[in-house]
Protein backbone atom coordinates (compact mmCIF):
# COMPACT_ATOMS: atom_id res chain seq x y z
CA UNK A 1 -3.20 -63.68 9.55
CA UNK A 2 -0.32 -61.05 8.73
CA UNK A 3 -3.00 -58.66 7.60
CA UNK A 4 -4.80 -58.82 11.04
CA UNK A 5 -1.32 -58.81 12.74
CA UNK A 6 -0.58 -55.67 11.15
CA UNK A 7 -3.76 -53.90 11.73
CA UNK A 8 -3.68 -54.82 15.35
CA UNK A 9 -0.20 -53.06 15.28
CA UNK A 10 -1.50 -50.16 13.90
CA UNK A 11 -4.40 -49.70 15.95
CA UNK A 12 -1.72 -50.05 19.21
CA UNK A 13 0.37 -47.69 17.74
CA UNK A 14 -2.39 -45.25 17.03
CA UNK A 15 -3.63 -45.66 21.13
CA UNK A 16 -0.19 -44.98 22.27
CA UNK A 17 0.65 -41.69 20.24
CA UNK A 18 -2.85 -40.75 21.18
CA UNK A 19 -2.12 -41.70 24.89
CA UNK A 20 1.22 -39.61 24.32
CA UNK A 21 -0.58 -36.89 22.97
CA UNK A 22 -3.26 -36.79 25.22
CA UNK A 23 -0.55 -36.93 28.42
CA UNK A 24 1.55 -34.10 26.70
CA UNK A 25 -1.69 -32.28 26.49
CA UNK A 26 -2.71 -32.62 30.05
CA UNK A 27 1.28 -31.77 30.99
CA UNK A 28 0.79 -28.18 29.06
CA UNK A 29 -2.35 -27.39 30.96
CA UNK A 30 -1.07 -28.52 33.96
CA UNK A 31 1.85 -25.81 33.50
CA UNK A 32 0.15 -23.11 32.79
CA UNK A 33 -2.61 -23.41 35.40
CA UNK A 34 -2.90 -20.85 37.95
CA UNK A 35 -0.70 -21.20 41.01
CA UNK A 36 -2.41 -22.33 44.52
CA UNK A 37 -3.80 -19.62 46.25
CA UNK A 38 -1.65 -18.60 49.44
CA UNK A 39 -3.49 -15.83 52.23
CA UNK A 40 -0.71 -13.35 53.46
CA UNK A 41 -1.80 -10.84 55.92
CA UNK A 42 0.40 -7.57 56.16
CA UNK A 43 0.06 -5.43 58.84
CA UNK A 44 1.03 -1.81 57.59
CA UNK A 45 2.99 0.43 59.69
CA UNK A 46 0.39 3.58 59.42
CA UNK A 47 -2.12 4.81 57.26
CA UNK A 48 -1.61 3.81 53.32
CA UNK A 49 1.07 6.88 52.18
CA UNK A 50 4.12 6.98 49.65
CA UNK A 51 6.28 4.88 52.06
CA UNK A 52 4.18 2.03 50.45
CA UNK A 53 4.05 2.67 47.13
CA UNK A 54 5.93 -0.54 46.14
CA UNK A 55 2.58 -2.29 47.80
CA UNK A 56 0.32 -0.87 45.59
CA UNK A 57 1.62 -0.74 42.22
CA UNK A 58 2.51 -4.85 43.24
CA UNK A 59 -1.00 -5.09 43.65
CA UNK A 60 -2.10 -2.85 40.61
CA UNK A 61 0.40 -4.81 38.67
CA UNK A 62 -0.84 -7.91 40.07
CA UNK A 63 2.50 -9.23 40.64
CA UNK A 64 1.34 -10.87 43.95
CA UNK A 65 -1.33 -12.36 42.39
CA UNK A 66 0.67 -13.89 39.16
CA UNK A 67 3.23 -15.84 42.32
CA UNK A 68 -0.04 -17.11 43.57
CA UNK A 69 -0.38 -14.90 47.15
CA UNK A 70 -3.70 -13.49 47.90
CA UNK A 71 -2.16 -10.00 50.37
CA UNK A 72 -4.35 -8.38 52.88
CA UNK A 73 -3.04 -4.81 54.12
CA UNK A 74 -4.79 -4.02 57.55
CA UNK A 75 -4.29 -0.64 58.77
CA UNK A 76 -2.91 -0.63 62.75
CA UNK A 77 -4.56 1.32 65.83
CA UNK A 78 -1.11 2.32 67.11
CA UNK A 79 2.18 2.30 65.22
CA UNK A 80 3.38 0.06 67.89
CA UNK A 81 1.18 -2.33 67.58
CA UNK A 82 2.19 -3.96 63.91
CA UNK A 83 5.17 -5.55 65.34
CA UNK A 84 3.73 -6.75 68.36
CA UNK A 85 0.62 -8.82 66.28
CA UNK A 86 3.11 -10.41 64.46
CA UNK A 87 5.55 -11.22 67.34
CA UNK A 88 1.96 -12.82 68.80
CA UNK A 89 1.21 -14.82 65.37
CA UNK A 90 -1.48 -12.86 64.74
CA UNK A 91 -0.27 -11.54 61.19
CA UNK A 92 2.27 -12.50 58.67
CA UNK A 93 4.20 -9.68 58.16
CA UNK A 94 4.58 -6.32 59.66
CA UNK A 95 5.52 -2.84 57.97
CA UNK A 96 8.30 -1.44 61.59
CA UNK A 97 10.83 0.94 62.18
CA UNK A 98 14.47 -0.48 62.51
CA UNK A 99 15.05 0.55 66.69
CA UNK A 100 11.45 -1.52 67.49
CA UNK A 101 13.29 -4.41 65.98
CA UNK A 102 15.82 -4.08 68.16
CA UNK A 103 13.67 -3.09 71.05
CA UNK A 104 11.55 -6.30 70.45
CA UNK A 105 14.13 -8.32 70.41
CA UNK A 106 15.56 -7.06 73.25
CA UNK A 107 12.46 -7.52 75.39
CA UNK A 108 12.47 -11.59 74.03
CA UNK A 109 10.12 -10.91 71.14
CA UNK A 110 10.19 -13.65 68.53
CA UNK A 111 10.56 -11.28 65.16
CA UNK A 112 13.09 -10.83 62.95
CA UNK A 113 13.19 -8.30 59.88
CA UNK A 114 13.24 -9.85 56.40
CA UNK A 115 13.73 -6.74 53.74
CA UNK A 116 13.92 -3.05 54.27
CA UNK A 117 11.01 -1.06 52.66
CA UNK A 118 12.80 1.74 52.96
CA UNK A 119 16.56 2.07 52.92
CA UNK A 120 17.69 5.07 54.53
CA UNK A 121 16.12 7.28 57.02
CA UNK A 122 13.28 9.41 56.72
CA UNK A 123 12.66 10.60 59.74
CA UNK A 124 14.00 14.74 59.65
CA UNK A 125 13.84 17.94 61.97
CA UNK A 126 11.28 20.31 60.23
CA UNK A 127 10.78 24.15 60.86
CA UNK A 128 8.83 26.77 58.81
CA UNK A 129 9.98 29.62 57.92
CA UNK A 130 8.00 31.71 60.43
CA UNK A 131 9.45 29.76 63.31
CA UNK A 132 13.36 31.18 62.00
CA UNK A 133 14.82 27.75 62.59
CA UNK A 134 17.14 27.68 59.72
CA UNK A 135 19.72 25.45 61.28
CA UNK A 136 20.47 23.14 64.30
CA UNK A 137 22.14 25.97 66.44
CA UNK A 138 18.80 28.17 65.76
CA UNK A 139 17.03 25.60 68.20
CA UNK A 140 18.55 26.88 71.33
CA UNK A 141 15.69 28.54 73.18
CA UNK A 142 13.09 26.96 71.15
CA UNK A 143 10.86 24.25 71.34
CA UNK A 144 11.21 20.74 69.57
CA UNK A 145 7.39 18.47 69.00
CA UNK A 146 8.34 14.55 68.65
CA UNK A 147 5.80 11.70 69.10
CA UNK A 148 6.98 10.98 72.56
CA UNK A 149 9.14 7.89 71.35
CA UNK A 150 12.43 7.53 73.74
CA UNK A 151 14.78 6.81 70.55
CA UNK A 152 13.46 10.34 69.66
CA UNK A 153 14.67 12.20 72.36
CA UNK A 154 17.51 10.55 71.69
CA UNK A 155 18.01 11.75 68.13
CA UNK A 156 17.46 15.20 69.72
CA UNK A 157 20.18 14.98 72.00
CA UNK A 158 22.17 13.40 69.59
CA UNK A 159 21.93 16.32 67.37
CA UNK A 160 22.52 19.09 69.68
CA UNK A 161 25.66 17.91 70.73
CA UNK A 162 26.87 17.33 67.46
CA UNK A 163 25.77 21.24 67.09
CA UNK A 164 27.15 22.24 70.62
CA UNK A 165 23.98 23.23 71.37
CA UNK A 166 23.10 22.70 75.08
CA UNK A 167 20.56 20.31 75.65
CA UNK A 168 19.06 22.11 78.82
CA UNK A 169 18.79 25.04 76.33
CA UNK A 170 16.03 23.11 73.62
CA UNK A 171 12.33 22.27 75.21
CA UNK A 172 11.12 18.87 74.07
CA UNK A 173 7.31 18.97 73.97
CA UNK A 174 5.20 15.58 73.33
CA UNK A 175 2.63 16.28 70.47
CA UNK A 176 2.16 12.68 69.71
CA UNK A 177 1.09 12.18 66.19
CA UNK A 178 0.25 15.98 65.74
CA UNK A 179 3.45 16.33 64.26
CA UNK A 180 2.07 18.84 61.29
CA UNK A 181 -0.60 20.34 63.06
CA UNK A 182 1.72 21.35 66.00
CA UNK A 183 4.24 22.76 63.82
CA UNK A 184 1.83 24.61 61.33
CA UNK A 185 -0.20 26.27 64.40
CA UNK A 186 3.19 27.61 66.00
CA UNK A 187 2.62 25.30 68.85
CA UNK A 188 6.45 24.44 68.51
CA UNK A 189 9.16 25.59 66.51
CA UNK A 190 10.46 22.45 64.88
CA UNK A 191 9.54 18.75 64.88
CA UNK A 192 11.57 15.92 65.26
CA UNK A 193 9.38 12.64 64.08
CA UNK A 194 8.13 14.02 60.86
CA UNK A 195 9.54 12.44 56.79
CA UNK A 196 10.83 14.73 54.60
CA UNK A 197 9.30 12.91 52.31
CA UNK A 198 5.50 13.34 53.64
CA UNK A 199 5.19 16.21 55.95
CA UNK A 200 8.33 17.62 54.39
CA UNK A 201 5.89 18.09 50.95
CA UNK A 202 2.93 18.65 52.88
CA UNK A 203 4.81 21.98 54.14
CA UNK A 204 6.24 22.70 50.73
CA UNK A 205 2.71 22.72 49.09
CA UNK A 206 0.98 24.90 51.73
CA UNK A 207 3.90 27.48 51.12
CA UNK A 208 5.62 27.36 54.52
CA UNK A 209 9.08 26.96 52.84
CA UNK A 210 10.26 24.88 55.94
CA UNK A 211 13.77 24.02 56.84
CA UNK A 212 14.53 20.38 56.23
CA UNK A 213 17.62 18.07 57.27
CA UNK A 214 17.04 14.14 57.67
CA UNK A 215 18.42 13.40 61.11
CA UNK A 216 21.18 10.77 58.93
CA UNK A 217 22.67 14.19 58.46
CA UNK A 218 22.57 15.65 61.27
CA UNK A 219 24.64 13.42 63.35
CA UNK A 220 22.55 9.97 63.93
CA UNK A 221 23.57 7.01 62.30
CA UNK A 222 22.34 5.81 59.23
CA UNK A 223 19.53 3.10 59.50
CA UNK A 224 16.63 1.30 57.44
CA UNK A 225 13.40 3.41 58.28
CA UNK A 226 10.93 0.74 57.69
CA UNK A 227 11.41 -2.78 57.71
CA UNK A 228 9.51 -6.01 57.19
CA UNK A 229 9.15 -7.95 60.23
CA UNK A 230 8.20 -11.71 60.46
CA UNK A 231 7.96 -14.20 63.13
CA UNK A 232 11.32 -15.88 63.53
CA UNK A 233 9.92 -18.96 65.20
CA UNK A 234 7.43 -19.49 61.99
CA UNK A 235 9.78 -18.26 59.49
CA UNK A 236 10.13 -22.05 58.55
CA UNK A 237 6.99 -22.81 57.67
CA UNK A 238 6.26 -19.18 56.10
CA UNK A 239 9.41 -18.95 54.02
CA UNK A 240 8.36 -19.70 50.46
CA UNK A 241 5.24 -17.02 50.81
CA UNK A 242 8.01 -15.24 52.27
CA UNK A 243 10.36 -14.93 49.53
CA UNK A 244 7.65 -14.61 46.91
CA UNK A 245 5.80 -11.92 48.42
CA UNK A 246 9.56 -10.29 48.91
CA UNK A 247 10.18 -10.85 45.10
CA UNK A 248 6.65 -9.27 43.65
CA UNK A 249 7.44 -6.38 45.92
CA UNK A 250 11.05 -5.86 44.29
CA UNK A 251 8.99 -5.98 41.29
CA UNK A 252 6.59 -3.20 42.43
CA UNK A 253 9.63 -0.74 43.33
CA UNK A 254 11.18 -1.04 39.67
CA UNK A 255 8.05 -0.69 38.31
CA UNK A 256 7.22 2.29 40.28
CA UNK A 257 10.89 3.65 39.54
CA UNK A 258 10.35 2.77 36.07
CA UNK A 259 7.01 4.88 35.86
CA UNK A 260 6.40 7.19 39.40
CA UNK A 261 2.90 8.99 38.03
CA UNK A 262 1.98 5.52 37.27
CA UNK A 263 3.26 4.51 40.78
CA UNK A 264 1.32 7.37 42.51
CA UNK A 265 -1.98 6.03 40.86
CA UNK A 266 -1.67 2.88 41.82
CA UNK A 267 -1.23 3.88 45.11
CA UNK A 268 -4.29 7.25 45.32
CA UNK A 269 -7.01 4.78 43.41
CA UNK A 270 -7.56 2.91 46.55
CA UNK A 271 -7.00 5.38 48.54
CA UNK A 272 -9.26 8.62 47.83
CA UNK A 273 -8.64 10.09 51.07
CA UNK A 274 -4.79 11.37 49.80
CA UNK A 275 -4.68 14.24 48.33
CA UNK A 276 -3.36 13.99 44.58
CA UNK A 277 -0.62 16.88 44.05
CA UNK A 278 0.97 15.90 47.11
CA UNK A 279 1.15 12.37 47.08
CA UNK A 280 2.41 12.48 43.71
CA UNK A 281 5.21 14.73 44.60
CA UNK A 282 6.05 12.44 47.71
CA UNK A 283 6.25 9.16 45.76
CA UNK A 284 8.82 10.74 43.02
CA UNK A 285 10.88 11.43 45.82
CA UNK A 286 10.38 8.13 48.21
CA UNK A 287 11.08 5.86 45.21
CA UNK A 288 14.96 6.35 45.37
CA UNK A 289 15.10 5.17 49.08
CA UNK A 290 13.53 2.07 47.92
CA UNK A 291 16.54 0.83 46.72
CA UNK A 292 19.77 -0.66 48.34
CA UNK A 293 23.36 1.68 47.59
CA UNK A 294 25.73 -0.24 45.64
CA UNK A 295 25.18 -3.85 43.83
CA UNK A 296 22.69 -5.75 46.44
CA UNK A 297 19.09 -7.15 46.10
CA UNK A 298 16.25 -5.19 46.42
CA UNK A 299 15.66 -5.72 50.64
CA UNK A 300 19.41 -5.89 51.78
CA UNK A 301 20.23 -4.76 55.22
CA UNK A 302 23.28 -4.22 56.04
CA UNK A 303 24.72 -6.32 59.56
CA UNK A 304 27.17 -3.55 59.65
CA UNK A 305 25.11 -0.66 59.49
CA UNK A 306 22.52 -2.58 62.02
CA UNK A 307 25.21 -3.40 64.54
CA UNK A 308 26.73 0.56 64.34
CA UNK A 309 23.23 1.66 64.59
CA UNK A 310 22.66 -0.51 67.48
CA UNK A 311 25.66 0.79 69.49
CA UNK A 312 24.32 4.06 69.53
CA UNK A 313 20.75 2.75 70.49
CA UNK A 314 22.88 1.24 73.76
CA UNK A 315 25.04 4.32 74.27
CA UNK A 316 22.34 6.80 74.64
CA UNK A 317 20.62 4.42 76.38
CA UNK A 318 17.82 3.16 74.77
CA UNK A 319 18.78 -0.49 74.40
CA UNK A 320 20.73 -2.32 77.45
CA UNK A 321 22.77 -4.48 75.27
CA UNK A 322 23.19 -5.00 71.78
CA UNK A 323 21.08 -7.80 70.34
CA UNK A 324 22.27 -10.37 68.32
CA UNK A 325 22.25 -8.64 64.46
CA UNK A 326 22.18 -12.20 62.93
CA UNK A 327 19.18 -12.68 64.59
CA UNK A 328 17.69 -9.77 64.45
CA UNK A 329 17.45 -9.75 60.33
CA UNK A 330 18.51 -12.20 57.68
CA UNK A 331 18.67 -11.47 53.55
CA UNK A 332 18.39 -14.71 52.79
CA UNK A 333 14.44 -14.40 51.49
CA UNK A 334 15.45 -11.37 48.85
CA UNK A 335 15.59 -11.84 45.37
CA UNK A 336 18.29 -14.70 44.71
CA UNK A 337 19.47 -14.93 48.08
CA UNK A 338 19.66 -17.74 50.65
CA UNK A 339 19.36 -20.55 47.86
CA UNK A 340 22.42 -22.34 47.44
């Protein structure tokens, strides 16, 4: 009887280790299983170009994919428009421009930006050296191409002042997107709308030795030149793709810092249209504005910078009243932010 109490014991034993073993077993696989799939569509601000190259090498790197987020770029129409599909809840996230956040919010738009793209501005006044614009004061009698944006013409004005330049004196022509093709046909003298870091290098490679100065030094206030935008009244539900999507990316602009040739192929693979000299030579030198001055996440905005920013949006008139800046952005989805 002790024998067959014994080997019943045993056999117990044995079927609970192996019951252990076996639930230990399914706990490993369980842990290293691929994460749920989640769809996150990004609406980019233009056409794919060096502002974007933390996009790319994310997705080269397949950072996005290892956090479990399937991303869809789309392309927009109208550089307007990006902001506006998300404010309607047609899109997850949009690539915008600091003053449309602002202007959005000011006309009751329901967005809020969640990371800067790109830190600092990039937006410059460009010449060639055929025009002889060489400086701000050499715009007096000249004509100026922007895109036709009001905030624009407000930079100009901004600038010639600061230059004691008359504004009567300095022609403001429209050229819409034409930016390069206006200034390279002698159309206008000097642009106001173009990057430094894209039609800046676009100039520099087709030997037109232009005159550069981004408008942050020219008397405008410092700002974030792109942004990512979400719906504030589904940030809720969207925050976790949110902040994962936000981390990957901070991945993608180290990476890219860490290796920028690697960084330009990840972004001119997919995108044969660009040509390879100069896109290379733009992303070495859009990589540093990826980053935030000083010790902050990769993303930060700064209220303070937003709110002096804003001021002059509502002193030359392009903004009635100052939105709320805690509403208008939170950091709390960036890299080790917003969780305690």
């Amino acid at each position: 009887m002790r024998g067959l109490v014994r080997l019943l014991a045993a056999l117990l034993t044995a079927a609970a280790l192996a019951a252990v073993a076996g639930a230990c077993g399914e706990k490993s696989e369980s842990s290293n299983a691929t994460p749920p799939k989640r769809n996150l569509d990004v609406v980019l601000d233009w056409f794919p170009n060096p502002d974007h190259v933390a996009i790319y090498e994310a997705r080269a790197k397949r950072y996005f994919e290892q956090v479990g987020l399937d991303v869809k770029t789309h392309v927009p129409s109208d550089p307007a428009s990006p902001i506006k599909q998300v404010a309607a809840g047609r899109a997850d996230l949009a690539i915008s421009y600091e003053p449309e956040v602002l202007l959005a919010r000011q006309q009751g738009l329901p967005v809020v930006a969640v990371a800067a793209l790109v830190q600092r501005p990039l937006t410059a006044v460009i010449a060639t050296r055929k025009s002889g614009v060489r400086s701000v004061r050499d715009l007096r009698g000249k004509r100026v191409g922007t895109a036709g944006i009001p905030y624009q013409s407000a930079y100009l004005k901004t600038i010639l002042g600061r230059a004691h330049v008359p504004v009567g004196s300095v022609k403001e022509t429209n050229v819409g997107a034409s930016l390069l093709p206006a200034t390279l046909s002698g159309k206008v003298d000097a642009t106001l709308g173009g990057f430094w870091n894209v039609e800046g290098i676009e100039l520099k490679s087709r030997g037109a030795k232009p005159w550069i100065e981004p408008i942050d030094k020219l008397g405008v206030p410092d700002y974030d030149e792109l942004v990512l935008v979400a719906n504030s009244d589904k940030l809720a539900g969207k925050r976790d793709a949110l902040r994962l999507f936000i981390s990957a990316l901070a991945r993608g602009a180290n990476a890219a810092r860490s290796d920028p040739r690697e960084a330009a192929k990840a972004l001119l693979d997919p995108n044969r249209d660009l040509k390879r000299k100069e896109t290379t030579a733009s992303v070495r030198v859009t990589i540093p504005t990826l980053f935030p001055k000083g010790n902050r996440p990769w993303g930060y905005m700064d209220p303070v910078a937003w709110r002096n920013y804003g001021g002059w949006m509502v002193s030359n008139g392009v903004l009635k009243d100052l939105p709320d800046i805690s509403k208008a952005l939170t950091n709390d989805l960036l890299p080790g932010q917003g969780l305690g």
